[in-house]
Protein backbone atom coordinates (compact mmCIF):
# COMPACT_ATOMS: atom_id res chain seq x y z
CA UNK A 1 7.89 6.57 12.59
CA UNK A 2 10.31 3.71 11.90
CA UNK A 3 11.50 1.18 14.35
CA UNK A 4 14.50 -1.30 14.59
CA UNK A 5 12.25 -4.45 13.61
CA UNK A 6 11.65 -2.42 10.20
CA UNK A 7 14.83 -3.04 9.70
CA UNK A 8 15.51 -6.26 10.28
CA UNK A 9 13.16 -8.47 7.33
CA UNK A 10 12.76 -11.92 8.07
CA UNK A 11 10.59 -14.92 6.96
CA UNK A 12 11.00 -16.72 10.29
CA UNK A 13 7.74 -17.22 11.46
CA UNK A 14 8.83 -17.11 15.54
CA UNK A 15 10.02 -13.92 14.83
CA UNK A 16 6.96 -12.43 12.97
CA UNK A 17 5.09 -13.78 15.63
CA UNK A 18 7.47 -12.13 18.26
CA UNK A 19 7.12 -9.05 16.07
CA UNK A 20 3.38 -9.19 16.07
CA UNK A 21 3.08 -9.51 19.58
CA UNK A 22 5.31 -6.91 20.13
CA UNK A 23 3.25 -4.18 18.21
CA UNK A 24 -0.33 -5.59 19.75
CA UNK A 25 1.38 -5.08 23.22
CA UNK A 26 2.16 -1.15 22.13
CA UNK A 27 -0.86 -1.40 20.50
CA UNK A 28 -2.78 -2.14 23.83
CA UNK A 29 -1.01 0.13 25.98
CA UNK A 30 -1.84 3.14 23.27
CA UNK A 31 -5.20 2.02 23.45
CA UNK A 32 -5.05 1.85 27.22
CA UNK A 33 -3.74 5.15 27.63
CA UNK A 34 -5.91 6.92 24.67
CA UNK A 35 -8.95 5.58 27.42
CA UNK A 36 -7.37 6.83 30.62
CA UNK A 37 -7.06 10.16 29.39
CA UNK A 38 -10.10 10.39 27.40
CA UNK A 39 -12.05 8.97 30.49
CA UNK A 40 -15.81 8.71 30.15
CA UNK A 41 -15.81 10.60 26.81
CA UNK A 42 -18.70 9.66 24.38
CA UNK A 43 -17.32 7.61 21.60
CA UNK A 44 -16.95 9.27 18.14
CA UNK A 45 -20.01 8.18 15.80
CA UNK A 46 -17.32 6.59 13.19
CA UNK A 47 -16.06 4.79 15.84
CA UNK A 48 -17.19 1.24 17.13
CA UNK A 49 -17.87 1.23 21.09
CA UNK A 50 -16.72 -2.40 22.29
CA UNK A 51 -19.96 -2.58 24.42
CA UNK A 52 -22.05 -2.55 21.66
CA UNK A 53 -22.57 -6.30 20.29
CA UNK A 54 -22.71 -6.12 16.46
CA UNK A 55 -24.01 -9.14 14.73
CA UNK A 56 -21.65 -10.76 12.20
CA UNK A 57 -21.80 -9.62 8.50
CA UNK A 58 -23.33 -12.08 6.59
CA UNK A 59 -21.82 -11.69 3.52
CA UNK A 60 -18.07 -12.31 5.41
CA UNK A 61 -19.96 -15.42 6.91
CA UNK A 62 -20.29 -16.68 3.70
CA UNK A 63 -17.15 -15.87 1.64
CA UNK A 64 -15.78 -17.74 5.35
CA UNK A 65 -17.81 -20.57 4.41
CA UNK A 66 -16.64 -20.40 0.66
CA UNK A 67 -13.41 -20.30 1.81
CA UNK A 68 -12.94 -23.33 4.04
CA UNK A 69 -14.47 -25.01 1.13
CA UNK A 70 -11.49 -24.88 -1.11
């Protein structure tokens, strides 16, 4: 699937930013739609349910931390 903005390379960074947003707003409505038609179907066990609170990966805290630092 290719798309117009493919097309169109740029190191403006308004218009990756327009560009991003554009693709999380198709993203969302996908996602949106994907849920409306799967209804209350149990999610998929390599899937991540966004009810489920995960506590964050230690490890990435600390490469965070090790990061900031330099």
């Amino acid at each position: 699937m290719t798309t117009d903005n493919q097309n169109e390379l740029t190191n403006d960074p308004q218009e990756l930013l327009k560009h991003k947003h554009e693709a999380d707003k198709q993203k969302q409505q996908f996602t949106n739609f994907a849920r409306s038609v799967s209804g209350t179907t149990p999610v998929d066990n390599g899937q991540v349910s966004p009810d489920k609170h995960h506590e964050p990966d230690q490890q990435n805290n600390m490469k965070d931390t090790e990061n900031r630092m330099i």
